[in-house]
N, C-alpha and C. Protein backbone atom coordinates (compact mmCIF):
# COMPACT_ATOMS: atom_id res chain seq x y z
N UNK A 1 51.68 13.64 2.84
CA UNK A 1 51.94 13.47 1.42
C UNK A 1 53.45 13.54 1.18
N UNK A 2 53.58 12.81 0.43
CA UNK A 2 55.29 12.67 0.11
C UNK A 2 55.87 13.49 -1.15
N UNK A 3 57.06 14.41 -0.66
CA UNK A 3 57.66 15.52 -1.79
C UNK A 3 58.04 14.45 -3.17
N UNK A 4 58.29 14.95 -3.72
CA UNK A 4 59.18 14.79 -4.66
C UNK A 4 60.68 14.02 -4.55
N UNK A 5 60.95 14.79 -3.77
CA UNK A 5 62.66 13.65 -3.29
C UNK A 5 62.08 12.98 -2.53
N UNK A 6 61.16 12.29 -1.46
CA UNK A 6 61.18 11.56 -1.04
C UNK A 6 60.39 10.30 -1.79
N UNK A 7 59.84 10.76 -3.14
CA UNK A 7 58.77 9.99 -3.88
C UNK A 7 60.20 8.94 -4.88
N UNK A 8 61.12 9.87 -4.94
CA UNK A 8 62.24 9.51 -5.53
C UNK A 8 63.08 8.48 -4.62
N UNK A 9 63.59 8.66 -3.54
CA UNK A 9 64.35 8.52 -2.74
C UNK A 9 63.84 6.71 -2.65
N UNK A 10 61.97 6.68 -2.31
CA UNK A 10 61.60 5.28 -2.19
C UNK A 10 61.85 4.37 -3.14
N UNK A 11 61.65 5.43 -4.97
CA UNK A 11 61.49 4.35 -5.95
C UNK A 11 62.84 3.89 -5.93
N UNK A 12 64.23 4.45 -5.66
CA UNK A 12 65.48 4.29 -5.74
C UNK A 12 65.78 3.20 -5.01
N UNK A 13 65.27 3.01 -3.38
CA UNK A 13 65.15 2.39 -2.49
C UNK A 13 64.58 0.59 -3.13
N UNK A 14 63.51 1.09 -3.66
CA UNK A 14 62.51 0.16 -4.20
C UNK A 14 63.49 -1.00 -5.55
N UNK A 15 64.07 0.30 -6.35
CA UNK A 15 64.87 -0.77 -7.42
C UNK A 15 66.21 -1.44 -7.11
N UNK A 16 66.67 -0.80 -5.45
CA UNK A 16 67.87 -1.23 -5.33
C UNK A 16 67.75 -2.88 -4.63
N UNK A 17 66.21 -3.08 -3.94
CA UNK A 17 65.86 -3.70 -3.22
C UNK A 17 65.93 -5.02 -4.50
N UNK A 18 64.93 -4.59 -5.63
CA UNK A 18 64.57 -5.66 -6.70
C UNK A 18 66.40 -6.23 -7.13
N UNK A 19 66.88 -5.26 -7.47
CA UNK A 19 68.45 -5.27 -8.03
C UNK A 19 69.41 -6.29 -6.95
N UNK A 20 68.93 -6.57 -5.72
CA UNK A 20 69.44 -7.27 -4.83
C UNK A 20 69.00 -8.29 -4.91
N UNK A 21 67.84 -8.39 -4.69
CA UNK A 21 67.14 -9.64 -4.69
C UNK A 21 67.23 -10.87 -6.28
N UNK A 22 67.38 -9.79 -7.13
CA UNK A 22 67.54 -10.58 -8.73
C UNK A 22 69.25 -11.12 -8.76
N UNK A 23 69.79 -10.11 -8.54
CA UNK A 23 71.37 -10.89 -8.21
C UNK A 23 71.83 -11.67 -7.19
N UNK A 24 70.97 -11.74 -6.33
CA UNK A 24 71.16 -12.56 -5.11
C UNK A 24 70.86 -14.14 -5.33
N UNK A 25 69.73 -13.89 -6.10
CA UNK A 25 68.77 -15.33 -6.19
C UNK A 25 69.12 -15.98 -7.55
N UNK A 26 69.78 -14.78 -8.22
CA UNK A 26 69.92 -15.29 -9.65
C UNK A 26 68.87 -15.66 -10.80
N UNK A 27 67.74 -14.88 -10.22
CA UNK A 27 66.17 -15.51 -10.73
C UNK A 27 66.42 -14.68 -12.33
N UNK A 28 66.32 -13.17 -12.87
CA UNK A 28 66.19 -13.46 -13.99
C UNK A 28 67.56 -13.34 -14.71
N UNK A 29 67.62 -14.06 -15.86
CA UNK A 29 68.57 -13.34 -16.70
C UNK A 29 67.79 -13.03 -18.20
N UNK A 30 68.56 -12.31 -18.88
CA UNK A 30 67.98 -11.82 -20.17
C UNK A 30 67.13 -12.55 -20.80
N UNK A 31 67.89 -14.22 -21.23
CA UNK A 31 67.01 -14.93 -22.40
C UNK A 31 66.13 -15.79 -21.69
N UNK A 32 66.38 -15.69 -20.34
CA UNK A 32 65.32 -16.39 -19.80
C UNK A 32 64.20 -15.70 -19.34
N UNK A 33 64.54 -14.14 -19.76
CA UNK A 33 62.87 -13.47 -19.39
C UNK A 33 62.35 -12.94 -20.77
N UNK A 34 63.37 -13.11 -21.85
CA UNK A 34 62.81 -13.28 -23.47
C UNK A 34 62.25 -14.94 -23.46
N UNK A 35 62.39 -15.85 -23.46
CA UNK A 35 62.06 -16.98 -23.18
C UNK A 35 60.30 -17.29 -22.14
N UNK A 36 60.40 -16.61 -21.07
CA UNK A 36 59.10 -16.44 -20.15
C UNK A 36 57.77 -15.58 -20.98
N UNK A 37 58.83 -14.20 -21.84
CA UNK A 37 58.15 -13.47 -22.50
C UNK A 37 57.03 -14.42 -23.45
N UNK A 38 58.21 -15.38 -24.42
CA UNK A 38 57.50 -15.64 -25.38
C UNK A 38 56.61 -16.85 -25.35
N UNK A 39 56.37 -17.59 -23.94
CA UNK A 39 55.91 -18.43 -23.46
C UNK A 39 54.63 -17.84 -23.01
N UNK A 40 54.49 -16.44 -22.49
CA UNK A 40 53.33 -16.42 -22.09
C UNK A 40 52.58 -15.07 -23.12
N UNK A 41 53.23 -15.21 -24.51
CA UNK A 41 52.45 -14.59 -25.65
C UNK A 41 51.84 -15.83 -25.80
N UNK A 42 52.29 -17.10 -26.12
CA UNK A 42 51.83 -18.23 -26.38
C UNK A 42 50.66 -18.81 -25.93
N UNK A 43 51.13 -18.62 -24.52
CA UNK A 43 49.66 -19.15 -23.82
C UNK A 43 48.26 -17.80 -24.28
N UNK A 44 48.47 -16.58 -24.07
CA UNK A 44 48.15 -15.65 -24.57
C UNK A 44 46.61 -16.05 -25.80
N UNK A 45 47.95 -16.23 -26.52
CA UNK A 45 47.42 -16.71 -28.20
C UNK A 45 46.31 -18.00 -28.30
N UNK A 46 46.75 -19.01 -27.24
CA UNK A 46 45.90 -19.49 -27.30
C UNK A 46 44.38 -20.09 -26.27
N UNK A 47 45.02 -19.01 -25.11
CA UNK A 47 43.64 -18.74 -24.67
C UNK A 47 42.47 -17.63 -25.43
N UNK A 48 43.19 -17.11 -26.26
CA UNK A 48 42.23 -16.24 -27.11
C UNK A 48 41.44 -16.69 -28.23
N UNK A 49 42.24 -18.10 -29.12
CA UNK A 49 41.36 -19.03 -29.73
C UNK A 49 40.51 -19.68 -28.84
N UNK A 50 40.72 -20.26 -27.71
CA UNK A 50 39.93 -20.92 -26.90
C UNK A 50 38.44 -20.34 -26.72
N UNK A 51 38.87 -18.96 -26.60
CA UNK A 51 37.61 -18.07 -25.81
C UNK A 51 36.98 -17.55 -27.42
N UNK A 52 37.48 -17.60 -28.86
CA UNK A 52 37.04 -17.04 -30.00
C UNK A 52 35.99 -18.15 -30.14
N UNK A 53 36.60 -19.85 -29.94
CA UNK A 53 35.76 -20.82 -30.18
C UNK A 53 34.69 -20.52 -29.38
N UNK A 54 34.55 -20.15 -28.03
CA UNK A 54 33.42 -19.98 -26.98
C UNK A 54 32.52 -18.87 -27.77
N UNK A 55 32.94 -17.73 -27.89
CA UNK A 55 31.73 -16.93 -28.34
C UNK A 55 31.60 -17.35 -29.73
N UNK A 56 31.68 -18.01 -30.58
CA UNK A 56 31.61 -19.16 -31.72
C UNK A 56 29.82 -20.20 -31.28
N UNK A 57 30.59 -20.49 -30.31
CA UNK A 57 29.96 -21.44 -29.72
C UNK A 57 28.39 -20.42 -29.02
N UNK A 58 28.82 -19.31 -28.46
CA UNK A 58 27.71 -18.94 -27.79
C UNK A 58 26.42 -18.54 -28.85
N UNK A 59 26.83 -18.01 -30.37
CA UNK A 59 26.27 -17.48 -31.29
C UNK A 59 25.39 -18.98 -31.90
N UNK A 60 26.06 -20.32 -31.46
CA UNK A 60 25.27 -21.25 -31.98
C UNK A 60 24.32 -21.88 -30.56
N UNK A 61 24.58 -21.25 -29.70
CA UNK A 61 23.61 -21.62 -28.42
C UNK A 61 23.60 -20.54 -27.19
N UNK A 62 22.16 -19.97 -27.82
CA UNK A 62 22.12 -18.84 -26.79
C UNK A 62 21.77 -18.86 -25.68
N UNK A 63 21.60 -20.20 -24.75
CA UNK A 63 21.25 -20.11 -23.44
C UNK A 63 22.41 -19.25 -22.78
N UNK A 64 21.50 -19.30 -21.39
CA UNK A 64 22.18 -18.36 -20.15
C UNK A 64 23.83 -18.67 -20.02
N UNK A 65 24.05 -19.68 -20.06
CA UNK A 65 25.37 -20.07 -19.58
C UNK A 65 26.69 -19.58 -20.18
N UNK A 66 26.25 -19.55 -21.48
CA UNK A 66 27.26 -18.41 -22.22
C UNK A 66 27.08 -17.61 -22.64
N UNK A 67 26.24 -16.24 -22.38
CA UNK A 67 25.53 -15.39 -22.02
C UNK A 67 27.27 -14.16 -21.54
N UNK A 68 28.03 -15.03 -19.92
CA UNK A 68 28.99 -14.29 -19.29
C UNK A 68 30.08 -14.76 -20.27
N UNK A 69 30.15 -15.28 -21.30
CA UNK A 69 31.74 -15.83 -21.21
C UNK A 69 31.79 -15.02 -22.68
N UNK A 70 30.80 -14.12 -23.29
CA UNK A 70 30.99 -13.50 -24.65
C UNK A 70 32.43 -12.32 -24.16
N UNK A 71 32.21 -11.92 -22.93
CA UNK A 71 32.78 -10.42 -22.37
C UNK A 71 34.10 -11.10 -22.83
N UNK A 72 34.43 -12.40 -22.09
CA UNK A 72 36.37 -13.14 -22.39
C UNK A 72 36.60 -12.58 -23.38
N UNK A 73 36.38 -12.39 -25.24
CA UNK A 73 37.46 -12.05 -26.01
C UNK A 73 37.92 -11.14 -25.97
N UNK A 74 37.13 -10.04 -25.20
CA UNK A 74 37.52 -8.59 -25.37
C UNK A 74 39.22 -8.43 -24.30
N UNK A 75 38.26 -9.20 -23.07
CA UNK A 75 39.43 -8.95 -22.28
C UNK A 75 40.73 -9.41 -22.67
N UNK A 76 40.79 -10.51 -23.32
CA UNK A 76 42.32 -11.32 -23.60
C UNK A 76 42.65 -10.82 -25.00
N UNK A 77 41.97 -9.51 -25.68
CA UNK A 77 42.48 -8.94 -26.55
C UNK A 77 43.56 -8.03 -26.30
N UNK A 78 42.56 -7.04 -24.89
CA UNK A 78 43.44 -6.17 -24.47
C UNK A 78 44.71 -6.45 -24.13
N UNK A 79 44.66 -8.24 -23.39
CA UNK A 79 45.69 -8.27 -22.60
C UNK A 79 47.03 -8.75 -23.80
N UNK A 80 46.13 -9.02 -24.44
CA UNK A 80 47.06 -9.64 -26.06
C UNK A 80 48.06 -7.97 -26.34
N UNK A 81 46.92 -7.50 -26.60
CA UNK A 81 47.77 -5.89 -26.87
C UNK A 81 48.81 -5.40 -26.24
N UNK A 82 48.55 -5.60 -24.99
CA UNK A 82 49.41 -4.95 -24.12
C UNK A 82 50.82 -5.73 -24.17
N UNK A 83 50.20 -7.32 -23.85
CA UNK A 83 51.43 -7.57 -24.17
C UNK A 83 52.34 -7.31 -25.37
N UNK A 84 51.96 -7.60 -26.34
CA UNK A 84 52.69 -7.03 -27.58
C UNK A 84 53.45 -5.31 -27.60
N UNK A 85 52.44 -4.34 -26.91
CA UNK A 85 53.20 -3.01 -26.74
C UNK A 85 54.56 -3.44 -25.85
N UNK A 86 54.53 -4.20 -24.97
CA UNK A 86 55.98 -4.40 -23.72
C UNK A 86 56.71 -4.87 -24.54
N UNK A 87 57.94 -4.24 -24.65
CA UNK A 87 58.98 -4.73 -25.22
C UNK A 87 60.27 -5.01 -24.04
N UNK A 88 60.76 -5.99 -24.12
CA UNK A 88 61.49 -6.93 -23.24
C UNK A 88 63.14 -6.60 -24.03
């Protein structure tokens, strides 16, 4: 089991690694990960109409087949939420 400084020592290890690799490659900068952000609220938003129309749809046809796809709004709510709590 790993102490305390060494639990430290990795995450330090761990962000210096990311901190290299992001300045190295040049992959993010600020408005382009506000930009990614608000691209994938978007998609977000509208896979959640997609899946509102589906259980829409399942309430006007109750066979088996959409039966599994009622569970989708819940999940892309949460994930709606969450995203919205991350602030960038």
């Amino acid at each position: 089991m790993e102490t305390t400084t060494e639990t430290k020592a990795s995450e330090e290890k761990y962000m210096e690694a990311m901190k290299t690799i992001t300045d190295d490659n040049n992959i993010v900068k600020d408005s382009s990960v506000n930009a990614d952000h608000h691209l994938i609220m978007e998609l977000l938003d509208d896979m959640f109409q997609m899946d509102s129309a589906t259980q829409y749809l399942y309430h006007l046809d109750t066979s088996p087949q959409y039966t599994q796809l009622v569970t989708r709004p819940m999940f892309l709510t949460r994930m709606k939420e969450k995203a919205q709590k991350r602030t960038i």
